[in-house]
C-alpha atoms as a PDB file:
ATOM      1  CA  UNK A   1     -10.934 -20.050 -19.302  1.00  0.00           C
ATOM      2  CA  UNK A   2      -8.357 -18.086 -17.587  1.00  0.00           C
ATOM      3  CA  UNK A   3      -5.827 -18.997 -19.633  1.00  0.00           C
ATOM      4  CA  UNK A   4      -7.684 -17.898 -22.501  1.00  0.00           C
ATOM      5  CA  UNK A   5      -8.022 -14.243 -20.311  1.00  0.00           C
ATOM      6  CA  UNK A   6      -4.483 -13.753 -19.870  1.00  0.00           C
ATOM      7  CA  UNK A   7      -3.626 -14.905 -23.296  1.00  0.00           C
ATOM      8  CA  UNK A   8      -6.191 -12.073 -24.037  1.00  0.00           C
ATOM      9  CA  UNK A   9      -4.750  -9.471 -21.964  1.00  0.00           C
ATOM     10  CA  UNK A  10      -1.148 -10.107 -23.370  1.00  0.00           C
ATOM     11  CA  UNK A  11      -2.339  -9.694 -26.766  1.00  0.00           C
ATOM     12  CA  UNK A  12      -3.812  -6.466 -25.717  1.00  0.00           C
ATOM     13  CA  UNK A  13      -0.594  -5.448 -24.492  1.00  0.00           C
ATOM     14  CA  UNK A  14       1.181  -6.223 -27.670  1.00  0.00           C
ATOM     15  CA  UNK A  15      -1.090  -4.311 -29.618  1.00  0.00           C
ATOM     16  CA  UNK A  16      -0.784  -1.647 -28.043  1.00  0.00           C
ATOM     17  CA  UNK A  17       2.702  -0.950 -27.737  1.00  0.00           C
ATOM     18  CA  UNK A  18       2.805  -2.184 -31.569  1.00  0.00           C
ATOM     19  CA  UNK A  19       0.629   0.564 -32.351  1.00  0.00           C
ATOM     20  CA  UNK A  20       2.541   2.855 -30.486  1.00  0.00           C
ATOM     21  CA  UNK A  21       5.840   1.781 -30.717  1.00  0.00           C
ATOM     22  CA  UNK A  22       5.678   0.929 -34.875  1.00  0.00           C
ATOM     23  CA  UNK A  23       8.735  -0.669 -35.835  1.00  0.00           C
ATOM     24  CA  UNK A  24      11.038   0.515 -33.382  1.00  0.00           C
ATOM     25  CA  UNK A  25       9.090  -2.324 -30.772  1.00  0.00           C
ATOM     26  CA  UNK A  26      11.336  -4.585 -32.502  1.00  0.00           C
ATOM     27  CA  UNK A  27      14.715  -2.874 -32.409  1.00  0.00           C
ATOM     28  CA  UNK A  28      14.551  -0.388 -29.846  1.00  0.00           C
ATOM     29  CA  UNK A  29      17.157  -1.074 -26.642  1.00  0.00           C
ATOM     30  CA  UNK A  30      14.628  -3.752 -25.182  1.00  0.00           C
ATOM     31  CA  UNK A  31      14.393  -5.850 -28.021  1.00  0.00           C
ATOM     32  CA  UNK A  32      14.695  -8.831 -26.395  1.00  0.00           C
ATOM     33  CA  UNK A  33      12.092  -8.444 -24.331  1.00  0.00           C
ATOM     34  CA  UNK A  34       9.762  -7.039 -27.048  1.00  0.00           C
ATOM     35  CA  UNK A  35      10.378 -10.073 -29.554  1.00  0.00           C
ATOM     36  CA  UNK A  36      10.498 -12.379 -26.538  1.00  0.00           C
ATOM     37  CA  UNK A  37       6.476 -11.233 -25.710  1.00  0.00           C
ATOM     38  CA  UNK A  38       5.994 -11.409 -29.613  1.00  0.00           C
ATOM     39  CA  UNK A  39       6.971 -15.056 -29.609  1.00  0.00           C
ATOM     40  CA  UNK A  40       5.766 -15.904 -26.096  1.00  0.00           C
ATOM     41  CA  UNK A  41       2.128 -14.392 -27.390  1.00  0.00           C
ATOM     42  CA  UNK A  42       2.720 -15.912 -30.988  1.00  0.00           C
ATOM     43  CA  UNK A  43       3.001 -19.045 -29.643  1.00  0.00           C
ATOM     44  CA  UNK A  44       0.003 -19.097 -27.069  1.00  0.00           C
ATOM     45  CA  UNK A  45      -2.028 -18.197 -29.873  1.00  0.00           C
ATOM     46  CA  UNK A  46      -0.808 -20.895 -32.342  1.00  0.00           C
ATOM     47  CA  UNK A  47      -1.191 -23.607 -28.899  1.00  0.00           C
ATOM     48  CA  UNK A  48      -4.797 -22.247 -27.420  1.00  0.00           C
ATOM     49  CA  UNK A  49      -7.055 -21.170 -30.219  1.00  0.00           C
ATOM     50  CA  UNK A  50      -5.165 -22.077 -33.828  1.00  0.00           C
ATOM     51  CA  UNK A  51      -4.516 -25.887 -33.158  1.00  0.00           C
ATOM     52  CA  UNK A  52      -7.623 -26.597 -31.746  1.00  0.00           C
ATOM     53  CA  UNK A  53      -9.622 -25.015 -34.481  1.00  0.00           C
ATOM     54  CA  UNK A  54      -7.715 -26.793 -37.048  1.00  0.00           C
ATOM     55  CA  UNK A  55      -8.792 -30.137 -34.936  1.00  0.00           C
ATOM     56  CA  UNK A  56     -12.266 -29.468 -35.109  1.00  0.00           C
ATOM     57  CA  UNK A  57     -12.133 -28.579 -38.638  1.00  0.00           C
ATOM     58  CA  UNK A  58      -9.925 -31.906 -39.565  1.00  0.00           C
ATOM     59  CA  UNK A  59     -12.653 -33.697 -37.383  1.00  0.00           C
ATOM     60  CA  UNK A  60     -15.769 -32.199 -38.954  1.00  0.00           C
ATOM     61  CA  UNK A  61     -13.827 -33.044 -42.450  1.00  0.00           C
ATOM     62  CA  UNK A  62     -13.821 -36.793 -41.269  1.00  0.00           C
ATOM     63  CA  UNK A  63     -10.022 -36.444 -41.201  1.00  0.00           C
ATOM     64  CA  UNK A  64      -7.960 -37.561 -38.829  1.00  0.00           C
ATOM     65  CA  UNK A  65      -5.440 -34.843 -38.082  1.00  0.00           C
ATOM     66  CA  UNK A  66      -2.464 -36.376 -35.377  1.00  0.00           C
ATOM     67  CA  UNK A  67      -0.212 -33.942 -34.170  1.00  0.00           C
ATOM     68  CA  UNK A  68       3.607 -34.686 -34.176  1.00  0.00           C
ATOM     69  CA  UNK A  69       5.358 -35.177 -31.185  1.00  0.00           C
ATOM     70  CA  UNK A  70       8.335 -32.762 -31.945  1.00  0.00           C
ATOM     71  CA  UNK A  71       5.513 -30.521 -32.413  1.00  0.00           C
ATOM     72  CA  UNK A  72       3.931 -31.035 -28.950  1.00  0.00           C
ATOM     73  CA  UNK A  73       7.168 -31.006 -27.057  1.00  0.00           C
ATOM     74  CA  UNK A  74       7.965 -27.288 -28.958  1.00  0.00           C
ATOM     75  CA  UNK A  75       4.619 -26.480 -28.012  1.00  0.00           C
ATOM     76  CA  UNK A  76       5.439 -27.466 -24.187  1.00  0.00           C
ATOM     77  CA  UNK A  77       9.067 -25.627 -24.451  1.00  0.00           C
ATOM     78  CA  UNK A  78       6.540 -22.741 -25.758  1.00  0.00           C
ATOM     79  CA  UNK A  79       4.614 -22.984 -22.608  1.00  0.00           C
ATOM     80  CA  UNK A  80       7.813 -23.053 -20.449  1.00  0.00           C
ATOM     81  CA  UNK A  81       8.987 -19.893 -21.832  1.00  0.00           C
ATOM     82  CA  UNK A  82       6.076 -18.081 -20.540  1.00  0.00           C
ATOM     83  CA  UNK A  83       7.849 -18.185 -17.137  1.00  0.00           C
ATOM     84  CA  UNK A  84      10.321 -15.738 -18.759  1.00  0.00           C
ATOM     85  CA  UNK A  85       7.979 -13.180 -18.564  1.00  0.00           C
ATOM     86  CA  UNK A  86       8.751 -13.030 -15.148  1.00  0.00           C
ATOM     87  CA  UNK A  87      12.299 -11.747 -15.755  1.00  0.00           C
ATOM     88  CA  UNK A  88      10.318  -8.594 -16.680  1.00  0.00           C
ATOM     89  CA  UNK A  89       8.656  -7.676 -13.104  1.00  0.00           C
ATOM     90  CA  UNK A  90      12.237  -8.830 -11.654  1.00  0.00           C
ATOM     91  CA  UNK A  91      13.184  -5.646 -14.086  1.00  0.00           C
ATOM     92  CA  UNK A  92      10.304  -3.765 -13.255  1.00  0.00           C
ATOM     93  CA  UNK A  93      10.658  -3.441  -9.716  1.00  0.00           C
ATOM     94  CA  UNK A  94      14.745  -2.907  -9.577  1.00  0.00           C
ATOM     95  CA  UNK A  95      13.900   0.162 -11.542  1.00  0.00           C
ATOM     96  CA  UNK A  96      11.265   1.495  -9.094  1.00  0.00           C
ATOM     97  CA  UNK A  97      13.141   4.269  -7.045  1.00  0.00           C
ATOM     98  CA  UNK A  98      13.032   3.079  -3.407  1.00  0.00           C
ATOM     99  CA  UNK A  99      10.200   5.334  -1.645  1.00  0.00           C
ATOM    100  CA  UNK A 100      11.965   5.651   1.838  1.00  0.00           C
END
């Protein structure tokens, strides 16, 4: 469940500064960071609530749906990327003016 929370609160995050930033979220001078979130979020959507509700579905269906490997290990590299994020605070706080 708190996975699901801070996959919530990112998605929050990305809607907002979509709404506010338009189109220049995706080329403005932090674009990699913007369409690195995009993805990150993206893909913790597609791994936590769209593949699991295609399961049930296939299962309810009486089919049988296997997931590839290739796609799991993506999904994993997915995951892994999400520790990138944390390049962001390490750019966060070296802006902060020092308060001494």
């Amino acid at each position: 469940y708190i996975e699901n929370l801070f996959l919530i609160i990112f998605l929050f995050e990305l809607a907002v500064r979509l709404r506010h930033r338009r189109l220049s979220f995706f080329i403005s001078s932090d674009w990699v960071f913007n369409w690195l979130d995009f993805l990150i979020v993206l893909g913790g959507m597609l791994d936590m609530w769209a593949l699991p509700s295609m399961s049930l579905i296939s299962s309810l269906m009486g089919r049988d749906l296997n997931a590839s490997k290739d796609f799991g290990d993506l999904m994993k590299m997915l995951r892994m990327l999400r520790l990138i994020r944390l390049l962001r605070l390490v750019r966060l706080v070296r802006s902060v003016p020092p308060l001494f």
